[in-house]
Structures are given as structure tokens and as C-alpha cells.
Protein backbone atom coordinates (compact mmCIF):
# COMPACT_ATOMS: atom_id res chain seq x y z
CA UNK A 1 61.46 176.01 53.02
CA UNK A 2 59.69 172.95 52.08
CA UNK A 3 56.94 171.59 54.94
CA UNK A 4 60.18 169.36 56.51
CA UNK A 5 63.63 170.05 57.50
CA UNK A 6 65.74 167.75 55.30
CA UNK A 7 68.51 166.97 57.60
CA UNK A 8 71.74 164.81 56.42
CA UNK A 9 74.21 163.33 59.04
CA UNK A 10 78.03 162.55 58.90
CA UNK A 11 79.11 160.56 61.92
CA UNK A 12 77.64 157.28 62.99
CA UNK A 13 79.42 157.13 66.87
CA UNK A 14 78.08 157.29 70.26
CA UNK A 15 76.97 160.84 70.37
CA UNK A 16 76.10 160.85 66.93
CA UNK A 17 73.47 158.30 67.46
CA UNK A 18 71.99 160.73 70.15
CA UNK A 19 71.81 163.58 67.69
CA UNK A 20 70.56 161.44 65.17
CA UNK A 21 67.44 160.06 67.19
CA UNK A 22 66.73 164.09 67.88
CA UNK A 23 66.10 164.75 64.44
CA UNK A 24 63.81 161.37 63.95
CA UNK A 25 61.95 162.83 67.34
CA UNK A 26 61.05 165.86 65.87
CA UNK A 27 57.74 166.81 63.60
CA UNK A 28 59.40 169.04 61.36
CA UNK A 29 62.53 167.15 60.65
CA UNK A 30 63.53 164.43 58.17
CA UNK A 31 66.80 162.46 58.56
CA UNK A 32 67.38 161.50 54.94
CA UNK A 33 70.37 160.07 55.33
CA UNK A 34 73.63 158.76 57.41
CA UNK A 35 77.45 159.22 56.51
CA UNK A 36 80.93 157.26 57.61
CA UNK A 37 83.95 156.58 56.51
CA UNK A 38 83.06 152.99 57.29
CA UNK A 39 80.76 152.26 55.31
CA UNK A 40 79.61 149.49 57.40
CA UNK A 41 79.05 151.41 60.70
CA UNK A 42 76.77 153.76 58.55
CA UNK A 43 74.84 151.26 56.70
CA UNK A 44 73.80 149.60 60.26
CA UNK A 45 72.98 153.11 61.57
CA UNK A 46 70.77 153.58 58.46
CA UNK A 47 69.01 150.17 59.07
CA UNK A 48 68.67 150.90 63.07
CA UNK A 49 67.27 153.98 63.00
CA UNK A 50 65.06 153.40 59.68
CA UNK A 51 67.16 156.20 57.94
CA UNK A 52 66.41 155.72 53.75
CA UNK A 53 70.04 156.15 52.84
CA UNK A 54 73.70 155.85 53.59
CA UNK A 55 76.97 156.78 52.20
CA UNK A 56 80.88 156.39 52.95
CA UNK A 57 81.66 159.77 52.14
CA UNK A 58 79.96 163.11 51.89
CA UNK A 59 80.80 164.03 48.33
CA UNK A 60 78.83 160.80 47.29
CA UNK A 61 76.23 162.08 49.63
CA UNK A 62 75.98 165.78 48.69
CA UNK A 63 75.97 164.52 44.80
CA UNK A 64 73.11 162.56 45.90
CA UNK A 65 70.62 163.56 48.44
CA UNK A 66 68.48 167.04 48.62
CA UNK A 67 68.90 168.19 51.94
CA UNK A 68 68.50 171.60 54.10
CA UNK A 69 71.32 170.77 56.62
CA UNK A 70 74.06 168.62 57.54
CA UNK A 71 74.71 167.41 61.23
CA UNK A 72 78.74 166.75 61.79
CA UNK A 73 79.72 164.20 65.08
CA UNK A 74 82.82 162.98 63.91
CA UNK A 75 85.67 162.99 66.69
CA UNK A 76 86.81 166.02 67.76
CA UNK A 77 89.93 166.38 66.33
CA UNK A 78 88.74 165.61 62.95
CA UNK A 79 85.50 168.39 62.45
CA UNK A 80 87.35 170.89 59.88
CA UNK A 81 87.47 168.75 56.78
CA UNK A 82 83.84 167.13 57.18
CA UNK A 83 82.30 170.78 57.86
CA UNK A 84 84.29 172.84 55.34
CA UNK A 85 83.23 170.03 52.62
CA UNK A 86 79.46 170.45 53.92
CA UNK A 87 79.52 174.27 54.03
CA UNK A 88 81.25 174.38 50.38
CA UNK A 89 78.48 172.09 49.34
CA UNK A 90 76.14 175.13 50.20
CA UNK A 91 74.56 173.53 53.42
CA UNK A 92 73.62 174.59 57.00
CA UNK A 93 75.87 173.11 59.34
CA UNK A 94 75.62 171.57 62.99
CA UNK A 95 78.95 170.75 64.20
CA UNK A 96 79.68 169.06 67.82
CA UNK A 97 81.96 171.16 69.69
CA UNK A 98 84.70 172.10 69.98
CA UNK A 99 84.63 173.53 66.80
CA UNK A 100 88.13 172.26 66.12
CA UNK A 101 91.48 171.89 68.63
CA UNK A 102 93.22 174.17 66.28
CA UNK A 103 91.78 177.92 66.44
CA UNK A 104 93.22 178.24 62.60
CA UNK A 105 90.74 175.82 61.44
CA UNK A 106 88.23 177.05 63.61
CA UNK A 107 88.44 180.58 62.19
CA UNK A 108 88.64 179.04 58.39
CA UNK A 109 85.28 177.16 59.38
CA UNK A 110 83.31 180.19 60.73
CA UNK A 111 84.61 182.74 57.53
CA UNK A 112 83.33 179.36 54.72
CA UNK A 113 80.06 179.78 56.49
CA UNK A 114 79.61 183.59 56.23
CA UNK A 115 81.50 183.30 52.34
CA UNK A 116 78.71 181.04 51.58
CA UNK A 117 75.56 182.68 53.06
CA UNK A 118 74.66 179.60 55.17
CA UNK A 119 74.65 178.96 58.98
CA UNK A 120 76.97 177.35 61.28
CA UNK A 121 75.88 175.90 64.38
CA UNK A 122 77.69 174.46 67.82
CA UNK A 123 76.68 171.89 69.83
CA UNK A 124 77.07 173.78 73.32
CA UNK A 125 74.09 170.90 74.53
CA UNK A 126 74.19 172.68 78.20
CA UNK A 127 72.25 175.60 76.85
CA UNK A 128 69.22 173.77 76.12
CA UNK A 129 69.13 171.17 79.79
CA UNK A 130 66.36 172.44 81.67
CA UNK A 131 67.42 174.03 85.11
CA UNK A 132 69.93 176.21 82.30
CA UNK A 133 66.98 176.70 80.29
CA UNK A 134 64.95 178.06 83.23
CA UNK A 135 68.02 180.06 84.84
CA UNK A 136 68.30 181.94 81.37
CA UNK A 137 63.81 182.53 81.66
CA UNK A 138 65.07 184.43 85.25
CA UNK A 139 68.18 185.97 83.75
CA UNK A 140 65.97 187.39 80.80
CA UNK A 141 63.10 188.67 83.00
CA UNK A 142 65.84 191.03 84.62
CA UNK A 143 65.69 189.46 87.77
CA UNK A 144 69.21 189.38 88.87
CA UNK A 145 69.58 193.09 88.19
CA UNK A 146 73.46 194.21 87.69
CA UNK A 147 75.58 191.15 87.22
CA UNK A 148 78.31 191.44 90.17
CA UNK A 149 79.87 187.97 89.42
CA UNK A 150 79.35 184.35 88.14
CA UNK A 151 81.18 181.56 89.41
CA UNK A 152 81.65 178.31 87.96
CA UNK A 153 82.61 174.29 88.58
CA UNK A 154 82.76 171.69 85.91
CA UNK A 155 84.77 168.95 87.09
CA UNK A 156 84.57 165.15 86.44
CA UNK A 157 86.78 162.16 85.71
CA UNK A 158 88.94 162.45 82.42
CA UNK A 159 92.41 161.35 81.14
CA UNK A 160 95.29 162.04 82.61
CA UNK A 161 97.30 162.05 79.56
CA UNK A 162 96.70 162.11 75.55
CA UNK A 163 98.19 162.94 72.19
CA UNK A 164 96.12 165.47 72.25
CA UNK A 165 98.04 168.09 73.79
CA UNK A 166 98.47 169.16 77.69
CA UNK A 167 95.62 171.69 77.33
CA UNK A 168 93.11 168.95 76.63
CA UNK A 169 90.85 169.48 79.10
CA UNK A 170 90.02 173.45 77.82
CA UNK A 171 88.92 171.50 74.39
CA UNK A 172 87.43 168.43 75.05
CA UNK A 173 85.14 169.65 77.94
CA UNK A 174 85.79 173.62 79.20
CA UNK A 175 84.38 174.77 76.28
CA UNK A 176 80.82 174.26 77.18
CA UNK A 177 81.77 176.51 80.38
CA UNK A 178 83.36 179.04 78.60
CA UNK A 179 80.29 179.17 76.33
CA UNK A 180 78.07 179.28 79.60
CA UNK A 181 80.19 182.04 81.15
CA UNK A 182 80.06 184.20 78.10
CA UNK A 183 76.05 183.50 77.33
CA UNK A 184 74.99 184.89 80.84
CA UNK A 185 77.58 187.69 81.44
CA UNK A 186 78.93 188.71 78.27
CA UNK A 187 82.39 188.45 76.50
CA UNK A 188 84.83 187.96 78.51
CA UNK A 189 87.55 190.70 77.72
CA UNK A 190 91.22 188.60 79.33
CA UNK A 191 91.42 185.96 81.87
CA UNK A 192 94.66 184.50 84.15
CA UNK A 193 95.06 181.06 85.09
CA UNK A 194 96.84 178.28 87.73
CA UNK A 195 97.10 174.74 86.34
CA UNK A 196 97.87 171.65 87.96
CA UNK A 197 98.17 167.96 87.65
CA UNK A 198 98.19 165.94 90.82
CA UNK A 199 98.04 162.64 89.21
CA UNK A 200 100.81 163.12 86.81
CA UNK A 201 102.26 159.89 87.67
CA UNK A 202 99.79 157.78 86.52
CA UNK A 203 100.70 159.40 82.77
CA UNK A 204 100.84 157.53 79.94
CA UNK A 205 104.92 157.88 79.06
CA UNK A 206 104.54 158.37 75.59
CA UNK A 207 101.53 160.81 75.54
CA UNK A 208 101.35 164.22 77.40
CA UNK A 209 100.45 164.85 80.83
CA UNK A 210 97.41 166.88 80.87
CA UNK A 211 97.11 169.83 82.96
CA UNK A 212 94.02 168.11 85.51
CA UNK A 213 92.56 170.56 87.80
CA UNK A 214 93.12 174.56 86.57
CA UNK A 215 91.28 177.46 88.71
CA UNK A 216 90.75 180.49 85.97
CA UNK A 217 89.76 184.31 86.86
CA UNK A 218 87.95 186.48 84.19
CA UNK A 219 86.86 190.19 83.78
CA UNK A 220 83.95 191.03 81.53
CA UNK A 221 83.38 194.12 79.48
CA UNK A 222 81.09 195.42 81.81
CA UNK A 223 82.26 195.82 85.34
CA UNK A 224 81.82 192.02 86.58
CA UNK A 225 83.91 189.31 87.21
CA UNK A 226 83.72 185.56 86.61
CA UNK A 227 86.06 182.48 87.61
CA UNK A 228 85.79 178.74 86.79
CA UNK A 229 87.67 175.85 88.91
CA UNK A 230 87.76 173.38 85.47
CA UNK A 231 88.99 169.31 86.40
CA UNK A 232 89.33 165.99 85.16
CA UNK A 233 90.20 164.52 88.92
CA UNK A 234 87.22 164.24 90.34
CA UNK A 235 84.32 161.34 89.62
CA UNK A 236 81.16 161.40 87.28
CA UNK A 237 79.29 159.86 91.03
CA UNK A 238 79.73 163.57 92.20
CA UNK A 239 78.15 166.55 91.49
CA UNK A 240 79.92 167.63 88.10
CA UNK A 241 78.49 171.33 87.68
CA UNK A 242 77.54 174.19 89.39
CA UNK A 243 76.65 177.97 87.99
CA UNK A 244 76.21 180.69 90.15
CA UNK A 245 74.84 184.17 88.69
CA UNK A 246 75.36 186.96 91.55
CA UNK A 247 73.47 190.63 90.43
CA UNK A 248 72.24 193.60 92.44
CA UNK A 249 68.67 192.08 92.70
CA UNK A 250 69.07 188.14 92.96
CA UNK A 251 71.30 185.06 92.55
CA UNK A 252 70.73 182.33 90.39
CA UNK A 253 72.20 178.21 90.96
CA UNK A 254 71.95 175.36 88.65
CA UNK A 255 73.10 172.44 89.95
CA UNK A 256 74.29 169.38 88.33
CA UNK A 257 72.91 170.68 84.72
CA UNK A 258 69.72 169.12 85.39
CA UNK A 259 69.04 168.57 89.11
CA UNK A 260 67.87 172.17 90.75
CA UNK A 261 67.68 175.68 89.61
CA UNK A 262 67.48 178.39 92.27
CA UNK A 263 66.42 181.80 92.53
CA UNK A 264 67.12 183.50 95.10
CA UNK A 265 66.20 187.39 95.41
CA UNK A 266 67.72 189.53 97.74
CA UNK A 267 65.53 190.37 101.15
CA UNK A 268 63.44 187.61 100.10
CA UNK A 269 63.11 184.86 102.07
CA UNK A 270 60.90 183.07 99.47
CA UNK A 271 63.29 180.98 97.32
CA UNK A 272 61.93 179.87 93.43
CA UNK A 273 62.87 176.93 93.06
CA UNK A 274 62.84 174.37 89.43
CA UNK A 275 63.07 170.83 89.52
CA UNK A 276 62.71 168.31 87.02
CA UNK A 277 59.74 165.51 86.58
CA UNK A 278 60.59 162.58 87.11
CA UNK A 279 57.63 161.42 84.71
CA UNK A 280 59.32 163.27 81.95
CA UNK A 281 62.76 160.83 81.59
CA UNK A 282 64.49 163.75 79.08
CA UNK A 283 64.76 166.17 81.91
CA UNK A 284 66.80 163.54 84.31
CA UNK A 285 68.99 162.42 82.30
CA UNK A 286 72.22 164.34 80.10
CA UNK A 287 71.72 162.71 77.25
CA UNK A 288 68.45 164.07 76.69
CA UNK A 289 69.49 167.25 76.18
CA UNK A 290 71.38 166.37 72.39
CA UNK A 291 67.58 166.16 71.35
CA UNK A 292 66.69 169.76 73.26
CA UNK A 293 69.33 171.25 71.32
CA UNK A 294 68.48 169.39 67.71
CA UNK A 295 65.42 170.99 68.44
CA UNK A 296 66.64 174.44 68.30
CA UNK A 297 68.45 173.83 65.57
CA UNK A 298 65.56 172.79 63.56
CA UNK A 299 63.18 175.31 65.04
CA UNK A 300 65.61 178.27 64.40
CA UNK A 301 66.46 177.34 60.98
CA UNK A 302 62.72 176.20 60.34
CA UNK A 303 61.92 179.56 60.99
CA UNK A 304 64.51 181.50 59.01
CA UNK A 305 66.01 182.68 62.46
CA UNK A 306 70.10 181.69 62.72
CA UNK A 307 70.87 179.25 64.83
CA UNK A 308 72.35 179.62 68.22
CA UNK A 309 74.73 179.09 69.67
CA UNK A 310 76.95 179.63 66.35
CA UNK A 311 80.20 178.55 64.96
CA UNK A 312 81.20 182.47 65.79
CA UNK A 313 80.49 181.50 70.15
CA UNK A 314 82.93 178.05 69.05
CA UNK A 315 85.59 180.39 67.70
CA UNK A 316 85.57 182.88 70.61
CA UNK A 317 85.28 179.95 73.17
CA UNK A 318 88.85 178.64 71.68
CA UNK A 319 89.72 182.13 71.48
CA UNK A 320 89.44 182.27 75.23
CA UNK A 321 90.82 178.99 76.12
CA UNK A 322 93.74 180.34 74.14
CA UNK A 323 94.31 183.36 76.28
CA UNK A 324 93.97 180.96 79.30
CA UNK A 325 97.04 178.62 77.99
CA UNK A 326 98.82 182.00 77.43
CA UNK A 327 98.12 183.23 80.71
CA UNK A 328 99.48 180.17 82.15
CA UNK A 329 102.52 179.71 80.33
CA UNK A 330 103.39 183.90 80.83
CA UNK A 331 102.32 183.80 84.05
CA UNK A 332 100.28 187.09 83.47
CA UNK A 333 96.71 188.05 82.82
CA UNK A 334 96.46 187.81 78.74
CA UNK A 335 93.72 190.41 76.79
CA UNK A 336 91.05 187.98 74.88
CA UNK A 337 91.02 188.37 71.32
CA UNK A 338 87.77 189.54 69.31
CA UNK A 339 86.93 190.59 66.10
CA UNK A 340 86.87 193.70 65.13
């Protein structure tokens, strides 16, 4: 590897501005270029951010530009085509999650990466906020002992209906809870589920309703439990998130992805707590924590290490929310698939 990262970008949106400024942040990163369909939208990325090229399409881009990896934030529904063409093209890949809405695609994605000996990455962002960051420091130490259970709430406002399909709400934003659930306890082995949508009038007639507010159960490999009250019906001005990691020896809370981590140990009355600075702006604030996880991305493939989380945790987060729209539908606990 050369002395830089050379780091190529398809998507010039929202979010894909926020990746983009984590790679110009970073010492060992260069951002040699920016890719849209319109052309226009990439060329005034390129001249905001100071990026030396831009290109309408990644074939023109690939033929052009010598670069380690390629970051893909295009919307969510449309990450299989710009990813396979960057992973054919022999490149690592970042993609923002979910890895697809189609668990077909998603599966295609992961097996290009491992036919091609290069890395696929998933944005699961939550990872790499700072209370989760310093809840995984205490889960690693071994201080909560035997995990007993770990209870979940991501809820905040969200559509009420979409073309996307009823199950929107496991895509679009349960995935990064899934991910969460599965990087402190383990995989999760089958799950059962109750949906709901209380607001189904307000629907858009000629979308689908979207299932709102769903309460899910899980069982783990090892003898633990874990459940997860998922919504779209409450309000981004309330608390959106809360983990809670109960072992033998301790509990841990994070609260609000950034606001408090706790840790609790048992016949302790001492509680460790972790708050954020408020002289240090990218620990109060979510979208700070795209450039956290740019930075493991770049530090992990920097350093030969693969990056994580992968494009295998996107595929078996679908592969849970899949067994949770099965559960539903059956009415039964469903068995989680995994590979072999």
C-alpha cells in the first residue's frame, strides 16, 4: 500500500457528503475523485469539497482513476449495481447500509467480494458513536460476565407508507439494531414478532402502509435472550435509542447513541459512567459518527486488517429481518438462516 489510501466515491447526496468530508478529514486518506449519474451534482461536489476529479458514471471512473477503494451512498434501493460494478472492477468496497432491500442481491454482493479477493464493508455508523464505542471497551474487558439478556429501543419519526414495501422500517432503519444486537451477543439463531400500524390512516392510498411500531423477541446461540421494540411513530425530539447489556457480573446502557454510557456492576454501588465533551462537537452530534466509521475503514484496510463491520454482518442482518417478516406473517417463531 502506497503512503495514502486512494479512496473513490459514487454518490454525491446528503449522507454521501458526510462520508465524503470523513475521508478529506483523515491523514492517511485521499479522495481522488466523486461519481453521479448527474453529472452536475458531482461536478459541484468535486468543486465544494476540492476533490481533483469527477465522473457521471463509474466505468468512466474506474477506466480512469488509480484508486484503493470505492465508497457507495447511492439510495438504498439502488446499492447492487454501483457495488457489483466496483467490486468487478477489483476494488474495496464501502457500501451504506442496508446492503440492498432484496436479500438475493445482497447475497450476490457479498459472494463478488470473496470471488474477487477484495473487501466489502457496511456502513453500520452506530458502531463507531462514542458511548457504543465505550460500551463495547466494558463488554471486551469481560465486565458483564455471562450475557443473560440485551434489550433494545430504536424508535423515531418515519413514513407511514412507501413503495417500498410494508416491511420498510426493518430496511431502512432496524438494520443498524439488528447489527447492534448481533455485535454484543452473538448470532441470533430465530426470532418471533408483533407488528402494528396505528396511524394507518394517514397512508398514502397508492403506496403501502408500513408496519409502524413492531416489538421482536430473539434467542441467541448461547443461552441468552434479546428483544427490540423497533418504530417509526414516535419523534426525533425524544430519546430515539436505548441498549441495555444484562450479564452475571454487570449491566451496560447507552443512551441516545451519544448521550450516556453506563456501567453498572452488580453489588456495586459505584456506577462508571461516559459522557461526551462538549468541547469536542463530533461526539454530540450523529452525524459525526459517518467520519468515526470512515476512519475504520481506512485504518483497517490501511493496515491490511478487513474491515468491519462487513458486507457478510449486512447479509445476515437482512437475513434476520427476513425471519422477522416470516415470523409475522406465520405467526410462529421462524429459525434464522446462516451459512454453513
Amino acid at each position: 500500500m502506497s503512503k495514502t489510501l486512494k479512496v473513490a466515491a459514487v454518490g454525491c447526496g446528503v449522507i454521501g457528503r458526510r462520508h465524503q468530508l470523513g475521508y478529506l478529514e483523515h491523514p492517511q486518506a485521499e479522495l481522488v475523485a466523486v461519481c453521479d449519474i448527474d453529472a452536475e451534482k458531482a461536478k459541484d461536489r468535486a468543486q465544494e469539497l476540492g476533490v481533483p476529479n469527477w465522473y457521471p458514471s463509474i466505468q468512466e471512473m474506474v477506466a480512469n482513476e488509480e484508486c484503493d477503494a470505492i465508497d457507495v451512498v447511492t439510495a438504498d434501493h439502488l446499492h447492487f449495481e454501483p457495488v457489483i460494478e466496483c467490486l468487478e472492477a477489483g476494488k474495496h468496497v464501502m457500501c451504506e447500509k442496508p446492503l440492498s432491500l432484496k436479500i438475493g442481491e445482497a447475497e450476490q454482493m457479498v459472494a463478488k467480494a470473496e470471488e474477487k479477493g477484495v473487501h466489502l464493508a457496511i456502513d453500520y455508523n452506530r458502531r463507531f458513536a462514542p458511548g457504543y464505542a465505550k460500551a463495547r471497551e466494558w463488554f471486551d474487558n469481560g465486565e458483564c460476565g455471562q450475557i443473560a439478556y440485551i434489550d433494545m429501543k430504536l424508535s423515531q419519526g418515519g413514513p407511514v407508507s412507501t413503495w417500498k414495501g410494508p416491511y420498510y422500517l426493518l430496511y431502512e432503519l432496524q438494520t443498524h439494531a439488528i447489527d447492534l444486537l448481533r455485535w454484543f451477543g452473538g448470532e441470533i439463531v430465530a426470532v418471533c414478532s408483533q407488528m402494528a400500524h396505528p396511524r394507518i390512516k394517514d397512508a398514502n392510498p397508492d403506496e403501502d402502509p408500513c408496519w409502524t411500531s413492531m416489538a421482536i423477541s430473539a434467542r441467541y446461540e448461547t443461552d441468552a435472550v434479546a428483544s427490540l421494540l423497533a418504530s417509526w411513530d414516535s419523534d426525533f425530539t425524544h430519546p430515539i435509542e436505548r441498549l441495555e447489556i444484562c450479564g452475571s457480573d454487570a449491566e451496560i446502557v447507552v443512551d441516545n447513541v451519544l448521550s450516556l454510557a453506563t456501567l453498572m456492576r452488580r453489588e456495586d454501588s459505584v456506577v462508571e459512567e461516559y459522557r461526551p465533551s462538549i468541547f469536542r462537537m463530533e461526539e454530540l452530534a450523529f452525524d459525526g459518527t459517518f467520519a468515526w466509521r470512515v476512519k475504520a475503514f481506512v485504518d483497517d484496510l490501511f493496515n491490511d486488517r478487513p474491515p468491519l463491520p462487513s458486507g457478510k454482518d449486512g447479509l445476515q442482518a437482512l437475513r434476520v429481518v427476513e425471519a422477522i417478516v416470516q415470523s409475522w406473517e406465520e405467526k410462529r417463531e421462524v429459525t434464522v438462516q446462516r451459512d454453513e
